[in-house]
ModelCIF file with pLDDT and N, C-alpha, C, O atoms, coordinates in Angstrom:
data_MODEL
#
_entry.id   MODEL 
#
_entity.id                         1 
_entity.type                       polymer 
_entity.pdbx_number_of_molecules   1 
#
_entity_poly.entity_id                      1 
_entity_poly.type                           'polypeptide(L)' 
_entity_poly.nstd_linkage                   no 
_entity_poly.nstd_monomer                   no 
_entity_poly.pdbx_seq_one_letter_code       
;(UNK)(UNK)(UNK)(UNK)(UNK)(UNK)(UNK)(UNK)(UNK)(UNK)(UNK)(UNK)(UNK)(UNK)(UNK)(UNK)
(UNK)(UNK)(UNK)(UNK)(UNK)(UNK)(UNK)(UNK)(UNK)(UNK)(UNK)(UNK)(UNK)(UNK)(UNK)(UNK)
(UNK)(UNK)(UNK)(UNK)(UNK)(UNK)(UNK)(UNK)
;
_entity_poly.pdbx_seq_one_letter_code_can   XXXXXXXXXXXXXXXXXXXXXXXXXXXXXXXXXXXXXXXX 
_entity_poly.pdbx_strand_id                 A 
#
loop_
_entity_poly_seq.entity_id 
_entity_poly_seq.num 
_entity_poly_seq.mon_id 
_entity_poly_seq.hetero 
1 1  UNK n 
1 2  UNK n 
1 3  UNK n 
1 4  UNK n 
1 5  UNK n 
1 6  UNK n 
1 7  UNK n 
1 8  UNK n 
1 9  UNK n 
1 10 UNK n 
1 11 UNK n 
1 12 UNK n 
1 13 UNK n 
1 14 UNK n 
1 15 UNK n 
1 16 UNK n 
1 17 UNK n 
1 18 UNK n 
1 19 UNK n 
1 20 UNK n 
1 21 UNK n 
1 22 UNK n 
1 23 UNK n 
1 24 UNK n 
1 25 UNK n 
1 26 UNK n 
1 27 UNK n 
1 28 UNK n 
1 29 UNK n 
1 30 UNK n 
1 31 UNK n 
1 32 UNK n 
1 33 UNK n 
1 34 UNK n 
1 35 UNK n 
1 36 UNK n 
1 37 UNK n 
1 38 UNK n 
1 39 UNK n 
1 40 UNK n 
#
_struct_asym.id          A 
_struct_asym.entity_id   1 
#
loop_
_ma_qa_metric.id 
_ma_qa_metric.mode 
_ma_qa_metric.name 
_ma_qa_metric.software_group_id 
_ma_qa_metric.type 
1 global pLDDT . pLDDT 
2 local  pLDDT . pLDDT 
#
_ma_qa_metric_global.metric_id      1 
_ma_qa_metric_global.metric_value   97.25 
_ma_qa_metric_global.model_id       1 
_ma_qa_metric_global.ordinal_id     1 
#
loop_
_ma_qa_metric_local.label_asym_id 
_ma_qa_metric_local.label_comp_id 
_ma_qa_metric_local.label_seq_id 
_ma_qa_metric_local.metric_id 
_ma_qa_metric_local.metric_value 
_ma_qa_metric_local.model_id 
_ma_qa_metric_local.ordinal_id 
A UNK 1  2 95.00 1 1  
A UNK 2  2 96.00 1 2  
A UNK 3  2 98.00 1 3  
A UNK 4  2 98.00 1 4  
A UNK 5  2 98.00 1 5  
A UNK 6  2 97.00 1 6  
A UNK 7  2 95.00 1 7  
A UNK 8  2 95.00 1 8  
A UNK 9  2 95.00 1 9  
A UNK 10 2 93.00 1 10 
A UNK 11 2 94.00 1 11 
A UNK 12 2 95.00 1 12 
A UNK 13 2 98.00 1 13 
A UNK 14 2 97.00 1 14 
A UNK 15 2 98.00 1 15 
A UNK 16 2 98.00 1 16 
A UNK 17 2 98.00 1 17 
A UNK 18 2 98.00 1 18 
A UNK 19 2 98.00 1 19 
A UNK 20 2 98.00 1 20 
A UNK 21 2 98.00 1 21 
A UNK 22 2 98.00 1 22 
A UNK 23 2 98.00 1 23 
A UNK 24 2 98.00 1 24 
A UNK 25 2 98.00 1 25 
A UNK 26 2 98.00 1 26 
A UNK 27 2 97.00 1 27 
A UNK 28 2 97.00 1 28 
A UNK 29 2 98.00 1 29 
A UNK 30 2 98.00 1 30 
A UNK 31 2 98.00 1 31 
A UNK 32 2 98.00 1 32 
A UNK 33 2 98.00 1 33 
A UNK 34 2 98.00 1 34 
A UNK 35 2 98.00 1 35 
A UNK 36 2 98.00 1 36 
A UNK 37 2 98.00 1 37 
A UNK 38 2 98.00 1 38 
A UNK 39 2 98.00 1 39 
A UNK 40 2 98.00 1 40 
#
loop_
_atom_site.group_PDB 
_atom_site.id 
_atom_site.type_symbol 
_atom_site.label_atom_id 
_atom_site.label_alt_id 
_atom_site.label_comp_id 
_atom_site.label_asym_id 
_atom_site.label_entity_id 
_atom_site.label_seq_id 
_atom_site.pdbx_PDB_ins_code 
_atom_site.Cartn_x 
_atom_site.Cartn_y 
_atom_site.Cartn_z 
_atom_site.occupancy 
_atom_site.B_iso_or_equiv 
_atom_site.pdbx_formal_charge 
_atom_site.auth_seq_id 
_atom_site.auth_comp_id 
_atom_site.auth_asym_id 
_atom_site.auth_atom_id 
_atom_site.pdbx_PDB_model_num 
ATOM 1   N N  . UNK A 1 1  ? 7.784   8.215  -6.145  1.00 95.00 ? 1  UNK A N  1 
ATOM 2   C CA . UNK A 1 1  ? 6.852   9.075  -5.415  1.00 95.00 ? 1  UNK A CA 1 
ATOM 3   C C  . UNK A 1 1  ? 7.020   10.500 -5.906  1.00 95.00 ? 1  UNK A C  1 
ATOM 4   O O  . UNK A 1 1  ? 8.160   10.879 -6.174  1.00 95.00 ? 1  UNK A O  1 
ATOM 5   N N  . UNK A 1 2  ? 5.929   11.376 -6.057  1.00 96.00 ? 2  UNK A N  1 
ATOM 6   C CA . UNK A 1 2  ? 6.006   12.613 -5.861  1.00 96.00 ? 2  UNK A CA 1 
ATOM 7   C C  . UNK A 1 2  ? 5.369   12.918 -4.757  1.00 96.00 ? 2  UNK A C  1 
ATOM 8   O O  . UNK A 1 2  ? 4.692   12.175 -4.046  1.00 96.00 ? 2  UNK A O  1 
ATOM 9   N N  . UNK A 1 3  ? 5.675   14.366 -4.597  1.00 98.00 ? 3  UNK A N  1 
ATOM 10  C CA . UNK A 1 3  ? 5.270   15.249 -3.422  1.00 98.00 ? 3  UNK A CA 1 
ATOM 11  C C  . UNK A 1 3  ? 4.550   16.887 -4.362  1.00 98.00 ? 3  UNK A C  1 
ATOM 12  O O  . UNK A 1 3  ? 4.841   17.523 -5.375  1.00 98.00 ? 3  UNK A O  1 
ATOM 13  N N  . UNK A 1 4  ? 3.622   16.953 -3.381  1.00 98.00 ? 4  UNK A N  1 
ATOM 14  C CA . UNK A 1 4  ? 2.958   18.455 -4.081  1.00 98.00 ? 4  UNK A CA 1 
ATOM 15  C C  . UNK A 1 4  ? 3.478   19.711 -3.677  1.00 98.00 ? 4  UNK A C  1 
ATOM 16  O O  . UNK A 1 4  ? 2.804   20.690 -3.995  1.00 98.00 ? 4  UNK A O  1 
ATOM 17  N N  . UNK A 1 5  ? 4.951   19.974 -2.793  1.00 98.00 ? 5  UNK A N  1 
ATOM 18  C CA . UNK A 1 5  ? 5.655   20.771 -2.569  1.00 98.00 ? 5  UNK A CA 1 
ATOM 19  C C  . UNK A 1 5  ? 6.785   20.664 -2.637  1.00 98.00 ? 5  UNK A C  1 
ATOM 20  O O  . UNK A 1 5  ? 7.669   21.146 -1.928  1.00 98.00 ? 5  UNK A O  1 
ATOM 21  N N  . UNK A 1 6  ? 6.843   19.869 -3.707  1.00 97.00 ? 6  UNK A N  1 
ATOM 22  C CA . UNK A 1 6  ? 8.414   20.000 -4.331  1.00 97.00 ? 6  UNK A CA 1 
ATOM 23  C C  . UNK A 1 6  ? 8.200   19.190 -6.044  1.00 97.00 ? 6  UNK A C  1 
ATOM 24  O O  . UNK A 1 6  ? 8.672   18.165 -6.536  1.00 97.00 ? 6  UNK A O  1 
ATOM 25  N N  . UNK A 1 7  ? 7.206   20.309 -6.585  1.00 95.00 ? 7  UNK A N  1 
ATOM 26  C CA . UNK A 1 7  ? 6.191   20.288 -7.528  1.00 95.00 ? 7  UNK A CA 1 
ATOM 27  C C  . UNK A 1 7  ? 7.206   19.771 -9.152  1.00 95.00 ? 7  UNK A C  1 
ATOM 28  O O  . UNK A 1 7  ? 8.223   20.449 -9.295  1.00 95.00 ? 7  UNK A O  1 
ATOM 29  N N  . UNK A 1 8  ? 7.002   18.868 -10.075 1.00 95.00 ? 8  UNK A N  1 
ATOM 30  C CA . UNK A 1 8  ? 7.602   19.018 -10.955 1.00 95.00 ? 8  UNK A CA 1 
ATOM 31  C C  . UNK A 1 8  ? 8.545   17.708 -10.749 1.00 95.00 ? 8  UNK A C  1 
ATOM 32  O O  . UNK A 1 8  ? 9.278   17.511 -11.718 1.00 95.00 ? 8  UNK A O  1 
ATOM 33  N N  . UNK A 1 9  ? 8.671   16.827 -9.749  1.00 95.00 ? 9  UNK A N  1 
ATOM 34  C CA . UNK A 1 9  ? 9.486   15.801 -9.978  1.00 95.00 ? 9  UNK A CA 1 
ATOM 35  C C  . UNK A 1 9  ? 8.718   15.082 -9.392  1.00 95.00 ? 9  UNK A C  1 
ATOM 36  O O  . UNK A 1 9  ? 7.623   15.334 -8.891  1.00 95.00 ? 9  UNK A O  1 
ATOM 37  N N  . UNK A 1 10 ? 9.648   13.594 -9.482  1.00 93.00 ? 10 UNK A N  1 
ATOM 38  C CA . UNK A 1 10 ? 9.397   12.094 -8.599  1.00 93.00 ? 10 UNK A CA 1 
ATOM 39  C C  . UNK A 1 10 ? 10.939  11.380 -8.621  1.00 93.00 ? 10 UNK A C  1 
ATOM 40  O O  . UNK A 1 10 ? 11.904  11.539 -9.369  1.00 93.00 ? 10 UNK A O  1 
ATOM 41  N N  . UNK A 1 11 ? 10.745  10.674 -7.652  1.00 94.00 ? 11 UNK A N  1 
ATOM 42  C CA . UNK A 1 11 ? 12.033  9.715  -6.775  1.00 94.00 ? 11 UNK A CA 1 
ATOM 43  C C  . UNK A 1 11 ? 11.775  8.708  -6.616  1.00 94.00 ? 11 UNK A C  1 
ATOM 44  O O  . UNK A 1 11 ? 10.568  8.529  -6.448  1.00 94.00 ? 11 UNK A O  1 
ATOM 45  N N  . UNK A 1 12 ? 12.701  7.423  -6.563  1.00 95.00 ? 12 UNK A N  1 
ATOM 46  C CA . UNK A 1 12 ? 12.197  6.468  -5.954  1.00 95.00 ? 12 UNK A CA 1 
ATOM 47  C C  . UNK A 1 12 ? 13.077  6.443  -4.552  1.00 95.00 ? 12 UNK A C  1 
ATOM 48  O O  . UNK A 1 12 ? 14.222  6.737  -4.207  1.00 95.00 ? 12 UNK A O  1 
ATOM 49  N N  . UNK A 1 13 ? 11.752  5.868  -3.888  1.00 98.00 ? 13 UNK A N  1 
ATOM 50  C CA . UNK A 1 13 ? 11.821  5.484  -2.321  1.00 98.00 ? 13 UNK A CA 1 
ATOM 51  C C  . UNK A 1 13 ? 11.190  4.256  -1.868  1.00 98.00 ? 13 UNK A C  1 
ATOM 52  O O  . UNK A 1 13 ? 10.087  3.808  -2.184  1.00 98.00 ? 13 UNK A O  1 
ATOM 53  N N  . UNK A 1 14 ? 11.997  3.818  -1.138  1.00 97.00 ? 14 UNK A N  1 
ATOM 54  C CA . UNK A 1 14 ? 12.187  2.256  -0.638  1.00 97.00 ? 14 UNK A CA 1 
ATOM 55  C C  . UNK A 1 14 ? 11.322  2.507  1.022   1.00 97.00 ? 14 UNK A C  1 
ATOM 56  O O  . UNK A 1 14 ? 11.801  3.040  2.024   1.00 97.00 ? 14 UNK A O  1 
ATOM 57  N N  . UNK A 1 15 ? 9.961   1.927  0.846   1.00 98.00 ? 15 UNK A N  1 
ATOM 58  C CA . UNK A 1 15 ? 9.523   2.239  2.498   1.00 98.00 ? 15 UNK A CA 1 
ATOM 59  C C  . UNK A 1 15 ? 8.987   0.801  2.748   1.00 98.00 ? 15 UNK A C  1 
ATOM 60  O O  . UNK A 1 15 ? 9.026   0.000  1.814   1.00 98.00 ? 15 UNK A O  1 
ATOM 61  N N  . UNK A 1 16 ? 8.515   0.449  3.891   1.00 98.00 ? 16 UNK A N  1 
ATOM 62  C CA . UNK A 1 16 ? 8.173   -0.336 4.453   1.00 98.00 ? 16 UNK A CA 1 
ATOM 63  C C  . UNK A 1 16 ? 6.752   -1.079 3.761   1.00 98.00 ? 16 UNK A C  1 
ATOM 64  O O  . UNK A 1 16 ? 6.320   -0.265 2.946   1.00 98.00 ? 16 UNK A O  1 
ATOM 65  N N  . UNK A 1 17 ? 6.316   -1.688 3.771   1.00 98.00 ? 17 UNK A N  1 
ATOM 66  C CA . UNK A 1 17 ? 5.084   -2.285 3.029   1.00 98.00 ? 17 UNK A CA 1 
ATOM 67  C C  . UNK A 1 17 ? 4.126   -2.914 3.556   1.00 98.00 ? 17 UNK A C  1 
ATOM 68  O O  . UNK A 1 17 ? 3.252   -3.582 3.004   1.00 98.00 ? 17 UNK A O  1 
ATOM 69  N N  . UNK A 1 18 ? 4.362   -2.606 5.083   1.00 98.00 ? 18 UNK A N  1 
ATOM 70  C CA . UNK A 1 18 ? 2.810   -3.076 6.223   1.00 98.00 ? 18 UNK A CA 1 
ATOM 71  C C  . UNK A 1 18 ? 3.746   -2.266 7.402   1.00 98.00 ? 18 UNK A C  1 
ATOM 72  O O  . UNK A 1 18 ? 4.903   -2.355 7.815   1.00 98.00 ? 18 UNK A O  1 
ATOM 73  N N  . UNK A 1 19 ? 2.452   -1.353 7.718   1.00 98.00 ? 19 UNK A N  1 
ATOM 74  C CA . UNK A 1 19 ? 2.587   -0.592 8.653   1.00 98.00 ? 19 UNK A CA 1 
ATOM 75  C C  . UNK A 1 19 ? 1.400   -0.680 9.882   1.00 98.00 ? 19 UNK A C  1 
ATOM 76  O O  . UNK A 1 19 ? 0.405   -1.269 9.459   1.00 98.00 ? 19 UNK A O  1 
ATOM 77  N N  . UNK A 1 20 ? 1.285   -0.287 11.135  1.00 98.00 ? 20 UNK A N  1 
ATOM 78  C CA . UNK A 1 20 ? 0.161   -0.037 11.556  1.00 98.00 ? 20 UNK A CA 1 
ATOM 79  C C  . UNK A 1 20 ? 0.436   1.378  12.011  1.00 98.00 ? 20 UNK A C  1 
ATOM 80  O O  . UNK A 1 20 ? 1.415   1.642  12.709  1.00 98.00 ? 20 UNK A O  1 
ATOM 81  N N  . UNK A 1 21 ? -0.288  2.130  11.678  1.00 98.00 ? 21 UNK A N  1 
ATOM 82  C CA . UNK A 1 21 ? -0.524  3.413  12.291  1.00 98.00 ? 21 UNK A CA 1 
ATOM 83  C C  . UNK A 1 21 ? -1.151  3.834  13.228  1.00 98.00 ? 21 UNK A C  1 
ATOM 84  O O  . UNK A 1 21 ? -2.304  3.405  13.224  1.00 98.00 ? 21 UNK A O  1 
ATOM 85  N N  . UNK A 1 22 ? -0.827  4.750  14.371  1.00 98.00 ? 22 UNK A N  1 
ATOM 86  C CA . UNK A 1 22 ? -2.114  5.428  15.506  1.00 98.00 ? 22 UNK A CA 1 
ATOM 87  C C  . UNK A 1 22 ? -2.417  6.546  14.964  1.00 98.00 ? 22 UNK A C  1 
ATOM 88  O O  . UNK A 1 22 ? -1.766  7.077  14.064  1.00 98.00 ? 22 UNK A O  1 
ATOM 89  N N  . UNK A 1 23 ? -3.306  6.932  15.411  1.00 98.00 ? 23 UNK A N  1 
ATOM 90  C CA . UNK A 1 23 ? -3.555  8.516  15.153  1.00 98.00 ? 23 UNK A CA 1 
ATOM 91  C C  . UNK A 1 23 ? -4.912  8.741  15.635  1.00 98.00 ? 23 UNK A C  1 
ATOM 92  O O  . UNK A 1 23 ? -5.639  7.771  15.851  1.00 98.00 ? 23 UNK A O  1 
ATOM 93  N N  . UNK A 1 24 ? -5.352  10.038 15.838  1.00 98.00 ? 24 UNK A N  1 
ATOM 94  C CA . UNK A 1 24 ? -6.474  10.594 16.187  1.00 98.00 ? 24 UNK A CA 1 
ATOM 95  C C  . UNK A 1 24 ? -7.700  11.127 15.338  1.00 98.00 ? 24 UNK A C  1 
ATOM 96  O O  . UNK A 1 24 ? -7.193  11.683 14.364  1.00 98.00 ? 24 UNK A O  1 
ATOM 97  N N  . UNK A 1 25 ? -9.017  11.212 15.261  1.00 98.00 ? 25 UNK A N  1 
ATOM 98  C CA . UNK A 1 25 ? -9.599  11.619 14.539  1.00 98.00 ? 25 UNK A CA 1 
ATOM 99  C C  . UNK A 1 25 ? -10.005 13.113 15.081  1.00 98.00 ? 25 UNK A C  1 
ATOM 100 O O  . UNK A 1 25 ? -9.639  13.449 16.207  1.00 98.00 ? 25 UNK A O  1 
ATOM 101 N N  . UNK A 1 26 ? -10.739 13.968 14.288  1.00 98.00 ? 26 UNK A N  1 
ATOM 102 C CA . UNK A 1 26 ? -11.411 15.139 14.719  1.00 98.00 ? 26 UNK A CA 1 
ATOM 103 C C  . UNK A 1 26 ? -11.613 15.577 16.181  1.00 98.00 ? 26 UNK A C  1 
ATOM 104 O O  . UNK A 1 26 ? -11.300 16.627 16.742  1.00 98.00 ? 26 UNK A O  1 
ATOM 105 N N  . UNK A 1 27 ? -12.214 14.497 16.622  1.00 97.00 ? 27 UNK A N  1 
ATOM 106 C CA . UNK A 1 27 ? -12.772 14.554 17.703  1.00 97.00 ? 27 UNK A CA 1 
ATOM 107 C C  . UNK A 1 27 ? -12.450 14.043 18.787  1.00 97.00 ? 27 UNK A C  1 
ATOM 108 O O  . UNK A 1 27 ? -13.166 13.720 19.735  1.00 97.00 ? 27 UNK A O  1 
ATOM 109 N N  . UNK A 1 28 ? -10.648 13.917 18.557  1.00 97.00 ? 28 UNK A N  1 
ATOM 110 C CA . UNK A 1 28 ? -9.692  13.545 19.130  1.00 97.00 ? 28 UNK A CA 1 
ATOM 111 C C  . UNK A 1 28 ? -9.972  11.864 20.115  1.00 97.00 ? 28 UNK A C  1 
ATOM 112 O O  . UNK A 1 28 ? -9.465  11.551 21.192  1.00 97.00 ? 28 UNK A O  1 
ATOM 113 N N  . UNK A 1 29 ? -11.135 10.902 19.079  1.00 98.00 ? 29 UNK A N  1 
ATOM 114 C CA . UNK A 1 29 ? -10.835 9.662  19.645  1.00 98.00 ? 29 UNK A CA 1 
ATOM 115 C C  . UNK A 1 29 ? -9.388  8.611  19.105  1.00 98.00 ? 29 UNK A C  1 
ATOM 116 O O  . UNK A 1 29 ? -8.982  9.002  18.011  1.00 98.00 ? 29 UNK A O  1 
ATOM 117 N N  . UNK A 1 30 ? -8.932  7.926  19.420  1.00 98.00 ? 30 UNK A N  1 
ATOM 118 C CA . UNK A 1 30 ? -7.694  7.498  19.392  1.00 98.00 ? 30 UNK A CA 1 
ATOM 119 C C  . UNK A 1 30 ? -7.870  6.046  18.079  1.00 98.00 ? 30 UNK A C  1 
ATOM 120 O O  . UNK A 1 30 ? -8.949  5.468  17.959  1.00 98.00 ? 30 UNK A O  1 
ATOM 121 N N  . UNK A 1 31 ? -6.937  5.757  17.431  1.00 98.00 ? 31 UNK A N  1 
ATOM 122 C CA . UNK A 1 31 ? -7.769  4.490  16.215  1.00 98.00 ? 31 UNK A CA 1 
ATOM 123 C C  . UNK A 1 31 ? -6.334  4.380  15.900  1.00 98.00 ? 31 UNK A C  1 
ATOM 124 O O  . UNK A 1 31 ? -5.572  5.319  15.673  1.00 98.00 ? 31 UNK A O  1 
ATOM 125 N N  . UNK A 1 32 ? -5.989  2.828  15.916  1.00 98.00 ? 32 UNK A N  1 
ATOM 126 C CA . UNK A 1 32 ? -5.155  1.566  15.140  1.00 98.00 ? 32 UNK A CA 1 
ATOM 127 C C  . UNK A 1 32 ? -5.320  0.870  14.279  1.00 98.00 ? 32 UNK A C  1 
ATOM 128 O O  . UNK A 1 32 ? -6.168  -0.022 14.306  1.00 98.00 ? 32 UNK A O  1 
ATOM 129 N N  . UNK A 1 33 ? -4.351  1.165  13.041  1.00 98.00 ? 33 UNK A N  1 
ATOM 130 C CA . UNK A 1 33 ? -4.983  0.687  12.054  1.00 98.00 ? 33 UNK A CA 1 
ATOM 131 C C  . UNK A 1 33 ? -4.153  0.242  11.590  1.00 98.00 ? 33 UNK A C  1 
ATOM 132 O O  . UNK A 1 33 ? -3.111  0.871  11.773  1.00 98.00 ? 33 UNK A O  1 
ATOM 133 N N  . UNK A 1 34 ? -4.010  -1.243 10.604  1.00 98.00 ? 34 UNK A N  1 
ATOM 134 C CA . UNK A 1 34 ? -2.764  -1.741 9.662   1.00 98.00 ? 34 UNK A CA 1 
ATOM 135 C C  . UNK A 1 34 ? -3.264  -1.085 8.123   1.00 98.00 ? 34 UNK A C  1 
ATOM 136 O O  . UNK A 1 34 ? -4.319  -1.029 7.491   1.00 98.00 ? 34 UNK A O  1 
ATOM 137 N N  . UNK A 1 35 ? -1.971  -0.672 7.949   1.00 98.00 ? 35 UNK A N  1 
ATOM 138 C CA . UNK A 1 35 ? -2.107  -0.477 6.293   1.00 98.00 ? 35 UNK A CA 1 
ATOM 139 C C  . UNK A 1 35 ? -0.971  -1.394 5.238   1.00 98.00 ? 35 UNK A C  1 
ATOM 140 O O  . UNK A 1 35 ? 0.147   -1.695 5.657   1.00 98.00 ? 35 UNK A O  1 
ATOM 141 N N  . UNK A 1 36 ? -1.261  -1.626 4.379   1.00 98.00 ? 36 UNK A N  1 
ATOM 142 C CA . UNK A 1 36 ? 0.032   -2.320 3.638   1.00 98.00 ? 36 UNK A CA 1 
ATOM 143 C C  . UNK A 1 36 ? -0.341  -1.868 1.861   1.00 98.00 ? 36 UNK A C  1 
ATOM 144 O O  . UNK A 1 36 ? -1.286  -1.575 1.129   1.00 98.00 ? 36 UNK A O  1 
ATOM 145 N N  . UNK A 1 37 ? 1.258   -2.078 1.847   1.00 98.00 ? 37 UNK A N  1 
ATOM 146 C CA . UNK A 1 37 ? 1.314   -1.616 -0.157  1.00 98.00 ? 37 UNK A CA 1 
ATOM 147 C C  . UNK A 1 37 ? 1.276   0.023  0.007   1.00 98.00 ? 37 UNK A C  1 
ATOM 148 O O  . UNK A 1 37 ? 1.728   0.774  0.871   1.00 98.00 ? 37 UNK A O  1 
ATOM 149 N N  . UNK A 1 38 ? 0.392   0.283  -1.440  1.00 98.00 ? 38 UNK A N  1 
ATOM 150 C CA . UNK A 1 38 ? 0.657   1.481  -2.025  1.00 98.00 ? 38 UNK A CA 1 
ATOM 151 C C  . UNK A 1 38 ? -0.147  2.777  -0.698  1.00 98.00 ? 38 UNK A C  1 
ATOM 152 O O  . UNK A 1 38 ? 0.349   3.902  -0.743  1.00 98.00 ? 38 UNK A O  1 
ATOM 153 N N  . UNK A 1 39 ? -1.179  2.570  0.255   1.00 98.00 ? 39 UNK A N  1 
ATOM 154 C CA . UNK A 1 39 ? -2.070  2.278  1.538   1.00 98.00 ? 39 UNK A CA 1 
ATOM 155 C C  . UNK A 1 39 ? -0.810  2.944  2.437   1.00 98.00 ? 39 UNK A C  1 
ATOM 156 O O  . UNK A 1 39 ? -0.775  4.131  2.762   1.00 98.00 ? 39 UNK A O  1 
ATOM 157 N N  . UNK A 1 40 ? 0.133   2.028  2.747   1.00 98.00 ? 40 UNK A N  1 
ATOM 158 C CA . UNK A 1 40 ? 0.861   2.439  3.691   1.00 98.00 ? 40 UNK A CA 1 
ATOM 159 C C  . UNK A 1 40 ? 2.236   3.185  3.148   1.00 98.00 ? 40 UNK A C  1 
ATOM 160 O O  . UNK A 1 40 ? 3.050   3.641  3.951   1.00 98.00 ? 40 UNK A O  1 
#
């Protein structure tokens, strides 16, 4: 992985590979979602 504020490298990192996420949109309605792989 890289990151765009810690500009100039990459790491490897070991994360999970199906996730479901909550979160809110704009307009602060509420949404569940599965993601998996490169996604999550």
């Amino acid at each position: 992985e890289g990151c765009l504020s810690f500009d100039g490298f990459q790491g490897v990192v070991t994360r999970s590979a199906d996730i479901t996420a909550t979160y809110e949109d704009r307009a602060g309605q509420k949404h569940t979602r599965e993601f998996s792989g490169w996604q999550a």
